[in-house]
N, C-alpha and C. Protein backbone atom coordinates (compact mmCIF):
# COMPACT_ATOMS: atom_id res chain seq x y z
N UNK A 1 144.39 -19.88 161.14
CA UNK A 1 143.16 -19.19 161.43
C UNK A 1 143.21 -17.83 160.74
N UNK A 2 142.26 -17.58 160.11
CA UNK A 2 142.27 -16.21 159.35
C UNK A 2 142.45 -15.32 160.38
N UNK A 3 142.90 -13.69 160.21
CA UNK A 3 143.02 -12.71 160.61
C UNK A 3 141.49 -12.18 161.17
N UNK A 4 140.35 -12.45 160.16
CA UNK A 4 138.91 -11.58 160.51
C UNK A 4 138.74 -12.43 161.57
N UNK A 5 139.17 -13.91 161.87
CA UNK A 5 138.22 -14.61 163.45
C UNK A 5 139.26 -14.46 164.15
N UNK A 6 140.35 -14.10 164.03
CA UNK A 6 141.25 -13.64 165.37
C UNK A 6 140.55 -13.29 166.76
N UNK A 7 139.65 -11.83 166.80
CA UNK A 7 139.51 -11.94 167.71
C UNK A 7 138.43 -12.33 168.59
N UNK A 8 137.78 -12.70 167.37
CA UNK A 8 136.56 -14.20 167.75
C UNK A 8 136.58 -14.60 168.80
N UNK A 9 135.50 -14.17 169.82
CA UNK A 9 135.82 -15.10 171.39
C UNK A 9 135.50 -17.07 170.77
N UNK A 10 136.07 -17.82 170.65
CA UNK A 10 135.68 -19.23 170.83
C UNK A 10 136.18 -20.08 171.93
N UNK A 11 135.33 -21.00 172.12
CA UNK A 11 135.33 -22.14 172.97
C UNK A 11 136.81 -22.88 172.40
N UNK A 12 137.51 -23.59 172.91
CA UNK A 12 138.89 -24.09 172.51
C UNK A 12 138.04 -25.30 171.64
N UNK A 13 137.07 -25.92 171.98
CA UNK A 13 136.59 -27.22 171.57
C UNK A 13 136.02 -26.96 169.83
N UNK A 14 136.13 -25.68 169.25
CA UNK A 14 135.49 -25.38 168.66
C UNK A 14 136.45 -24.92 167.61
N UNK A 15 137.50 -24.94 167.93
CA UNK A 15 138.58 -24.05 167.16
C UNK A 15 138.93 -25.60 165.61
N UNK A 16 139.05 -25.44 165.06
CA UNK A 16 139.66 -26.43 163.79
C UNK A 16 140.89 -27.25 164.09
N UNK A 17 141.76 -26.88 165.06
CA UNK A 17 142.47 -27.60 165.33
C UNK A 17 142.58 -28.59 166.79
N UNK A 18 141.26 -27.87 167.14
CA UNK A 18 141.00 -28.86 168.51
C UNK A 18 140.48 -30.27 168.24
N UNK A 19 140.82 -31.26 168.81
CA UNK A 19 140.36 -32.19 168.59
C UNK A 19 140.43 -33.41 169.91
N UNK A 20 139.14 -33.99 170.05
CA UNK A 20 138.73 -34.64 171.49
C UNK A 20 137.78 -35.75 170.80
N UNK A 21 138.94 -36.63 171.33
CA UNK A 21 137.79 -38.21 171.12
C UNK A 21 137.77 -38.54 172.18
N UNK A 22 136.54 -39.87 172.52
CA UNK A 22 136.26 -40.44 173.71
C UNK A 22 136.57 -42.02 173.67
N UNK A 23 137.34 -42.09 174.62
CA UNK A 23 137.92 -43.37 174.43
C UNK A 23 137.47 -44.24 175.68
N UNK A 24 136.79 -45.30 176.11
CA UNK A 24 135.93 -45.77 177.17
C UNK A 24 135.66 -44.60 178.23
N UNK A 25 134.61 -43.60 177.65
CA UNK A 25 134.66 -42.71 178.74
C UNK A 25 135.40 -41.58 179.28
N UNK A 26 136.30 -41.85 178.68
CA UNK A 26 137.81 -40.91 179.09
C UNK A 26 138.20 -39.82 177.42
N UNK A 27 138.30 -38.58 178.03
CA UNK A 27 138.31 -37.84 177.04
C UNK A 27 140.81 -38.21 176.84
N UNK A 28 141.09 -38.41 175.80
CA UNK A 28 142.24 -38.72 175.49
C UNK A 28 142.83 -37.64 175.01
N UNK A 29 142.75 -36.55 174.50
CA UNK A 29 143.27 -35.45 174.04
C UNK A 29 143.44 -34.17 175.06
N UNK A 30 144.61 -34.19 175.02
CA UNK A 30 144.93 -32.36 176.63
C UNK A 30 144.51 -30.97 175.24
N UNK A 31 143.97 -30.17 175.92
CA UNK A 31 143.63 -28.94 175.20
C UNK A 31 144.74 -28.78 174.24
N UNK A 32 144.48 -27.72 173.70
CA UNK A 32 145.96 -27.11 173.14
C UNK A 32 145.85 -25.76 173.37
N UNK A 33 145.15 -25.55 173.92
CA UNK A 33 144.58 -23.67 174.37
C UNK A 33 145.03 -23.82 175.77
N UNK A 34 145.58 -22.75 176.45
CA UNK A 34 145.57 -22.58 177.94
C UNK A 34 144.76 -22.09 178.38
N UNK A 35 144.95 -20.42 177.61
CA UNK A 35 144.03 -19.64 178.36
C UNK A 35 144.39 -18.55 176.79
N UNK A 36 143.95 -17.36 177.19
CA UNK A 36 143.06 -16.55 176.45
C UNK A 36 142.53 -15.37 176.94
N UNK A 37 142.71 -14.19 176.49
CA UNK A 37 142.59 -12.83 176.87
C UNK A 37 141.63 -12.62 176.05
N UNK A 38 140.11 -11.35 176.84
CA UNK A 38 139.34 -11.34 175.96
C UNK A 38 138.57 -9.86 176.28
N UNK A 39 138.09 -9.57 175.90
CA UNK A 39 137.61 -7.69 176.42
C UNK A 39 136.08 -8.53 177.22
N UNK A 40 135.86 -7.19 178.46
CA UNK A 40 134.50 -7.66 179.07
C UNK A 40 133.21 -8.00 178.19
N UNK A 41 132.50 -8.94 177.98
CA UNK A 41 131.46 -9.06 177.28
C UNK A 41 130.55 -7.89 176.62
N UNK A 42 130.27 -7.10 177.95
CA UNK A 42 129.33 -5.83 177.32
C UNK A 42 130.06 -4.96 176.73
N UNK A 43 131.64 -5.10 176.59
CA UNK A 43 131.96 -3.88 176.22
C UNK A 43 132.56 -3.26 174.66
N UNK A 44 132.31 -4.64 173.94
CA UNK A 44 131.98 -4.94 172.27
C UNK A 44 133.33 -4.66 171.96
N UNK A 45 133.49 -5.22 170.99
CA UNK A 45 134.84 -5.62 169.61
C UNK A 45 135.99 -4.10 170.55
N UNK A 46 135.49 -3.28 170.91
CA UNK A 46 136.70 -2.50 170.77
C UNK A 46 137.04 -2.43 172.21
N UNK A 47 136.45 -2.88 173.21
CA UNK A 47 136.77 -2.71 174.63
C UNK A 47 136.49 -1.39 175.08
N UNK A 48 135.94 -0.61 174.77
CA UNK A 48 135.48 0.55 175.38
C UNK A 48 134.82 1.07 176.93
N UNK A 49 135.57 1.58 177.40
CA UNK A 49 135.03 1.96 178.49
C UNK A 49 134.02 2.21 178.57
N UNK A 50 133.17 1.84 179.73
CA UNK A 50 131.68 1.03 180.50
C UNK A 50 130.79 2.61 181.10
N UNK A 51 129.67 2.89 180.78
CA UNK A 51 129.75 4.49 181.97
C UNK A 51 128.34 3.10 182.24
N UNK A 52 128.83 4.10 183.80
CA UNK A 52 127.94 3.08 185.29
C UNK A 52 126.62 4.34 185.06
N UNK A 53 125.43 3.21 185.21
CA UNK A 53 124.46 3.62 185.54
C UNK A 53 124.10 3.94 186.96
N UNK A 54 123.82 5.10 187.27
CA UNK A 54 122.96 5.50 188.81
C UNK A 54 121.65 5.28 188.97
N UNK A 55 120.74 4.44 187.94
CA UNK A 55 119.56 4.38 188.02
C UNK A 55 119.05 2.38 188.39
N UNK A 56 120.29 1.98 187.70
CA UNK A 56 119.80 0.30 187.68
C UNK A 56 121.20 -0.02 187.38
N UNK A 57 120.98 -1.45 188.27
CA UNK A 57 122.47 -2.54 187.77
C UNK A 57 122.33 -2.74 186.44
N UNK A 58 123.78 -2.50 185.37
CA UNK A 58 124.09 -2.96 184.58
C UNK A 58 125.14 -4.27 184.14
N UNK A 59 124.67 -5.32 183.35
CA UNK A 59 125.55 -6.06 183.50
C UNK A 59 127.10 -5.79 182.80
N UNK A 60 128.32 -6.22 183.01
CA UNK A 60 129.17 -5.47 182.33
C UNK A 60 130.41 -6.96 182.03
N UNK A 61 129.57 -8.38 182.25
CA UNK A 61 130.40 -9.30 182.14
C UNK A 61 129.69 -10.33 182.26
N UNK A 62 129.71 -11.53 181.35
CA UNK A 62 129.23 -12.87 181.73
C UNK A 62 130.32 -13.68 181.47
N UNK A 63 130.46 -14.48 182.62
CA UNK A 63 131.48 -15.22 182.24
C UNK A 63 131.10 -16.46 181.77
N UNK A 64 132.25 -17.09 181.31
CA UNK A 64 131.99 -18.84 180.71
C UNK A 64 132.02 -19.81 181.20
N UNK A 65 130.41 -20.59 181.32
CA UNK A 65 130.56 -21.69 182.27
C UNK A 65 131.41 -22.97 182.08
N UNK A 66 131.85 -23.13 180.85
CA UNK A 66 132.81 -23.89 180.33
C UNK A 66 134.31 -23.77 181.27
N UNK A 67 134.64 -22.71 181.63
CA UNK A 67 136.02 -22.11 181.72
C UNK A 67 136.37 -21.07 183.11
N UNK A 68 137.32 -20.97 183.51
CA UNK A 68 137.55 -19.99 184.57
C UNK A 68 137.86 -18.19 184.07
N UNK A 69 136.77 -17.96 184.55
CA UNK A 69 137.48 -16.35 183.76
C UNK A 69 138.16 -15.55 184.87
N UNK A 70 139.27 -14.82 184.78
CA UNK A 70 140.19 -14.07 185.46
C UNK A 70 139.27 -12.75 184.91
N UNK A 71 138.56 -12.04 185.89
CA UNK A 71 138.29 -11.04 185.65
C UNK A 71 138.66 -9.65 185.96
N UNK A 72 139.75 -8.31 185.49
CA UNK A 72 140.37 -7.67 185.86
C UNK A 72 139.34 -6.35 185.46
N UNK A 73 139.70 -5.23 186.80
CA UNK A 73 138.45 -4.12 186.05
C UNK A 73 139.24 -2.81 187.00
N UNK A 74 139.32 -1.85 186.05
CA UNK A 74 139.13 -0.34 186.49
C UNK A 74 138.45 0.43 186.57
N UNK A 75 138.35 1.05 187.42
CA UNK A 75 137.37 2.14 187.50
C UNK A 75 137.77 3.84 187.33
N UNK A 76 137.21 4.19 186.86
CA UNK A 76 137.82 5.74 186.26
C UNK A 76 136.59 6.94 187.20
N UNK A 77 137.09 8.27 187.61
CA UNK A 77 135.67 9.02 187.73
C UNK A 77 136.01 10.23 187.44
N UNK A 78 135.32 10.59 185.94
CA UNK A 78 135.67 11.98 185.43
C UNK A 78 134.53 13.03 186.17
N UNK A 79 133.81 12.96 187.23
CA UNK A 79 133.44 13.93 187.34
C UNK A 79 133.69 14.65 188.69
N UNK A 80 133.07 15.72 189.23
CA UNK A 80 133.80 16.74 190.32
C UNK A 80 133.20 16.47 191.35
N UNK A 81 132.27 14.78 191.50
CA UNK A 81 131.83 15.09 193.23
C UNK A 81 132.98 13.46 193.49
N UNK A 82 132.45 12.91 194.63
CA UNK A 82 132.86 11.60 194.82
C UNK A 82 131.90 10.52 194.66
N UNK A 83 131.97 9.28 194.23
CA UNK A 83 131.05 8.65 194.04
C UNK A 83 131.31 7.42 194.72
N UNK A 84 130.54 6.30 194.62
CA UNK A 84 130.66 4.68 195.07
C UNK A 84 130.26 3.98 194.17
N UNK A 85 130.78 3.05 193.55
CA UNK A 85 130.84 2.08 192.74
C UNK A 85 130.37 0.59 193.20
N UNK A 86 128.95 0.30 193.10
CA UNK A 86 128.51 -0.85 193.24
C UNK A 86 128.90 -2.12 192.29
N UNK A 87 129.33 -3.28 193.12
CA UNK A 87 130.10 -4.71 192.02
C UNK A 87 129.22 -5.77 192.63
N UNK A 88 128.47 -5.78 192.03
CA UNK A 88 127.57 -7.16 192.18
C UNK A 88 127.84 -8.62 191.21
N UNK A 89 129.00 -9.54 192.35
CA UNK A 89 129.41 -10.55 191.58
C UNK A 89 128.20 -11.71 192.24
N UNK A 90 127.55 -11.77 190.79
CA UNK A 90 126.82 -13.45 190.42
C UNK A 90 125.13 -12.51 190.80
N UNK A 91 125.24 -11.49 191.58
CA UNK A 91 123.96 -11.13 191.42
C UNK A 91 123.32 -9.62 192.45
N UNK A 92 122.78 -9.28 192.47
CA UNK A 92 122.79 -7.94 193.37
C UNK A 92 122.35 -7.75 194.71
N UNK A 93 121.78 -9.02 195.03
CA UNK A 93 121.76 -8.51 196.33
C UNK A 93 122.45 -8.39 197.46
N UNK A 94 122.20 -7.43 198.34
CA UNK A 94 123.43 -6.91 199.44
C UNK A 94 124.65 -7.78 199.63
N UNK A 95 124.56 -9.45 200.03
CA UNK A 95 125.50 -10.14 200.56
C UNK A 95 126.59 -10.48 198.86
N UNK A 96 125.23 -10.39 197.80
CA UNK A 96 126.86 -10.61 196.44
C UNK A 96 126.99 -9.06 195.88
N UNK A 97 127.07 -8.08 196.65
CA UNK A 97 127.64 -6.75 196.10
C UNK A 97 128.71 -5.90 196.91
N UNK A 98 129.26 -5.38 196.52
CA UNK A 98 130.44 -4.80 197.26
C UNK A 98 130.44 -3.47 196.93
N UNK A 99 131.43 -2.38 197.84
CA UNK A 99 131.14 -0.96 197.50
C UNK A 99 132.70 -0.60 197.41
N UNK A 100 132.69 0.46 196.76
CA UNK A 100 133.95 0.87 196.53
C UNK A 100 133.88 2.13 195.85
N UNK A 101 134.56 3.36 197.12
CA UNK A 101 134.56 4.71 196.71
C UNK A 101 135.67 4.86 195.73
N UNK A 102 135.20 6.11 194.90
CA UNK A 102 136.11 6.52 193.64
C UNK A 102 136.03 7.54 193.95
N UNK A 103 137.14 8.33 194.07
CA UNK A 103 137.68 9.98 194.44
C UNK A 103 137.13 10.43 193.17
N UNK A 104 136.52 12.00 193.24
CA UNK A 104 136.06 12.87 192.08
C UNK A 104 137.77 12.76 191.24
N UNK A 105 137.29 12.86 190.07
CA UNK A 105 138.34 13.34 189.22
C UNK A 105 139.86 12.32 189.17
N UNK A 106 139.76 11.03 189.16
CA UNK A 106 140.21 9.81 189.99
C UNK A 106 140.84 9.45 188.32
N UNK A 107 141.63 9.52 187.71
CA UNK A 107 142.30 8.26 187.15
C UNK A 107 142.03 6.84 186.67
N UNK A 108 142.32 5.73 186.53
CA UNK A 108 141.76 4.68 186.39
C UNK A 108 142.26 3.56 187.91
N UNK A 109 141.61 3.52 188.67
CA UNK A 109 141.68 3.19 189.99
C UNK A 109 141.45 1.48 189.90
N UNK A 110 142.75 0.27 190.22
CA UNK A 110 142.01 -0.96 190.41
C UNK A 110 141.09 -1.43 190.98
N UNK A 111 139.56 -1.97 190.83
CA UNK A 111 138.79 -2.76 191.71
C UNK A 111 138.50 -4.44 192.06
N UNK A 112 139.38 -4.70 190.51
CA UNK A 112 138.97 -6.30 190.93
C UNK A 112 140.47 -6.84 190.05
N UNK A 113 141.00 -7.75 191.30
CA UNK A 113 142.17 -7.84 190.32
C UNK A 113 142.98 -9.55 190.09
N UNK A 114 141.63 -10.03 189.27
CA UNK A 114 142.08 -10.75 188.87
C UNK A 114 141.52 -12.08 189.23
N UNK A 115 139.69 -11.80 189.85
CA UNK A 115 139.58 -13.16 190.49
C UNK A 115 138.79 -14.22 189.18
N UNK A 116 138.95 -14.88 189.75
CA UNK A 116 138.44 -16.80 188.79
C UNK A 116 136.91 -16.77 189.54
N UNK A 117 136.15 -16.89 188.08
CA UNK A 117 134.79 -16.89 188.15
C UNK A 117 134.35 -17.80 186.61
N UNK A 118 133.00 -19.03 186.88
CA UNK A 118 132.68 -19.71 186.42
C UNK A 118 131.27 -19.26 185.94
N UNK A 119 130.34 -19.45 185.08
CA UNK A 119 129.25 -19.45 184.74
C UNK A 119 128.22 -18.08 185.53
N UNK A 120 129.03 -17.14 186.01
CA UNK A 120 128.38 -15.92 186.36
C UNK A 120 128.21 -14.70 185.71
N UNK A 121 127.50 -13.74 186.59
CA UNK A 121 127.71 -12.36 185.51
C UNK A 121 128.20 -11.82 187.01
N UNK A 122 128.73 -10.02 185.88
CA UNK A 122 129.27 -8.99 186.85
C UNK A 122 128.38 -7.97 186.58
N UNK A 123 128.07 -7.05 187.71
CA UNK A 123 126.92 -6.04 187.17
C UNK A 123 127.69 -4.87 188.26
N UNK A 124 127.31 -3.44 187.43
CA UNK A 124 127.90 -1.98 188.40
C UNK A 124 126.70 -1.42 188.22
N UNK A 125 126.69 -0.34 189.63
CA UNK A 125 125.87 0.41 189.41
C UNK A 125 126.67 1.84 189.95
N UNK A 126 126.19 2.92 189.76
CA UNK A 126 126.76 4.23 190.82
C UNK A 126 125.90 4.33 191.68
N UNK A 127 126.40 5.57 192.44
CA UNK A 127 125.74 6.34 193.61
C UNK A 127 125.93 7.90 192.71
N UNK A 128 126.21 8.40 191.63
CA UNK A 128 126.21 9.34 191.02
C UNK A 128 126.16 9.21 190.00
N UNK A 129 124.76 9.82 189.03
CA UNK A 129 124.67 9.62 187.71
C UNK A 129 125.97 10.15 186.90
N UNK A 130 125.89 9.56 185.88
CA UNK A 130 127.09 9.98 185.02
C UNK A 130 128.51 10.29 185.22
N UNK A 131 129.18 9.89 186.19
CA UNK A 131 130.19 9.87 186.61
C UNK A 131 131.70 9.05 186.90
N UNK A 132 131.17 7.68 186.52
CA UNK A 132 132.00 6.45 186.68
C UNK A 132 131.72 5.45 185.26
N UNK A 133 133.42 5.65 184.89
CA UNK A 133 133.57 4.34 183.89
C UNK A 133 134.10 3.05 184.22
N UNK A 134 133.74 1.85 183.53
CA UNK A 134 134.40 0.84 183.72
C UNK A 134 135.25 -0.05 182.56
N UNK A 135 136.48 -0.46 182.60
CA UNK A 135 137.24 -1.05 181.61
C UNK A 135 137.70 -2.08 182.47
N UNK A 136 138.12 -3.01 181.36
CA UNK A 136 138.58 -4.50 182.24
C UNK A 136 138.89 -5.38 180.95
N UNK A 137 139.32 -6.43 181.01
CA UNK A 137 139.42 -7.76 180.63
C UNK A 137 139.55 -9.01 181.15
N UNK A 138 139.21 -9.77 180.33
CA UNK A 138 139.10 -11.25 181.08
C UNK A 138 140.38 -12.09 180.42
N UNK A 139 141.19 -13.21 180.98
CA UNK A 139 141.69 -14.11 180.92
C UNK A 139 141.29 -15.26 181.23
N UNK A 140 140.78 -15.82 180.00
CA UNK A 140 139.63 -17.30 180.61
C UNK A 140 140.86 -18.31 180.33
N UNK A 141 140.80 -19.20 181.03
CA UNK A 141 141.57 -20.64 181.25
C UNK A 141 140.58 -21.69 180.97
N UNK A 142 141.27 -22.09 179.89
CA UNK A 142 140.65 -23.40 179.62
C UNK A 142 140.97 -24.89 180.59
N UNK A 143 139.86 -25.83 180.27
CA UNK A 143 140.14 -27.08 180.72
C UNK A 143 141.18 -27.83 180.39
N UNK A 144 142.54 -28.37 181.23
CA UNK A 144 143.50 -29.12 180.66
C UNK A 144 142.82 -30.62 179.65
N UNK A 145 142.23 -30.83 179.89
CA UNK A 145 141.31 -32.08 178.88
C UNK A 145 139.57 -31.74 179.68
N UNK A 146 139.47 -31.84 178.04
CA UNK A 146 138.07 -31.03 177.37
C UNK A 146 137.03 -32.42 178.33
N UNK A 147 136.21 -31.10 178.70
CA UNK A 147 134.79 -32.50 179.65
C UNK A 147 135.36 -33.11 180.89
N UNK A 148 136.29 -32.76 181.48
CA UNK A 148 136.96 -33.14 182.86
C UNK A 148 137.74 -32.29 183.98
N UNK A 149 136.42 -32.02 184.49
CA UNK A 149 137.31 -30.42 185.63
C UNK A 149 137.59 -31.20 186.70
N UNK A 150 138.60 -32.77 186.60
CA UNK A 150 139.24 -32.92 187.95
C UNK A 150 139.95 -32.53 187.49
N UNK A 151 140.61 -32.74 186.41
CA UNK A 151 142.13 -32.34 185.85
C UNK A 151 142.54 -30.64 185.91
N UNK A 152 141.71 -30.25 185.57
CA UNK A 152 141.71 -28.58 185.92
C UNK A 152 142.07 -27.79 185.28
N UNK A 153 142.27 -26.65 185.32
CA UNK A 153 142.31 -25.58 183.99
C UNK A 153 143.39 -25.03 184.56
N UNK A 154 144.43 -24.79 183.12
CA UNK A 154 145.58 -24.09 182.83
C UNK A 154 146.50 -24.28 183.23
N UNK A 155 147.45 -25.70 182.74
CA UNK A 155 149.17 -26.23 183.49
C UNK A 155 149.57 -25.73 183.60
N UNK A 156 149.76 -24.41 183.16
CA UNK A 156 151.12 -23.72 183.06
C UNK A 156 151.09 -22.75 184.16
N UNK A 157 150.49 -22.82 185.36
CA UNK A 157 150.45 -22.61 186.51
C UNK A 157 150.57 -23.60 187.67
């Protein structure tokens, strides 16, 4: 694989050396991908830290409905009051959002560490404009054989 698609997010099914035939129905080939580290969706080629909007949910992750994504995220707060950090997993209202205070002047503080999510998004919002960043990455796990989630994603667990 060349160096420029390295860090190419792709589907394992998609890669040149994947390969899946169907044999009565039954996919015959086990992945050759496990899993896969990848920066949060919104947060482009370089992974750059996220600043939370206080005005509207922003999304800051979609995950792959293909795949399980391990989604890991920090929260940082460079400014001098205290704030709350809204996490709306799969969508925003009250029962899929969660709160979580960030001390003024706070470091990079864990908020989510590490859960398995399918075909959703992640969205933040603040309780203080301009004050809260977000960084993270995903570890998506592929399907042990491609087109069959009894078998399940990632042996090597």
């Amino acid at each position: 694989m060349a160096l420029n698609n390295f860090f190419t997010p792709r589907a394992p099914e998609k890669l040149t050396s994947f390969k899946s035939s169907k044999l009565n129905n039954v996919f015959d080939k086990v992945n050759p991908v496990s899993s896969a580290r990848y920066p949060l969706s919104d947060a482009g080629f370089s992974n750059a830290p996220i600043l939370v909007s206080s005005i509207a949910y922003s999304t800051i992750h979609k995950c792959d409905s293909d795949a399980i994504d391990e989604v890991f995220l920090w929260c940082g707060n460079f400014s001098s009051s205290d704030s709350t950090l809204y996490l709306g997993i799969g969508g925003t209202d009250d029962y899929e959002t969660i709160s979580i205070d960030i001390p003024k002047n706070s470091g990079l503080v864990q908020i989510y560490p590490g859960v398995p999510h399918s075909g959703i998004s992640l969205y933040v919002k603040s309780s203080v404009t301009n004050s809260l960043n977000i960084i993270g990455f995903v570890t998506r796990k592929y399907l042990n054989v491609a087109g069959e989630t009894e078998f399940g994603y990632d042996a090597s667990e």
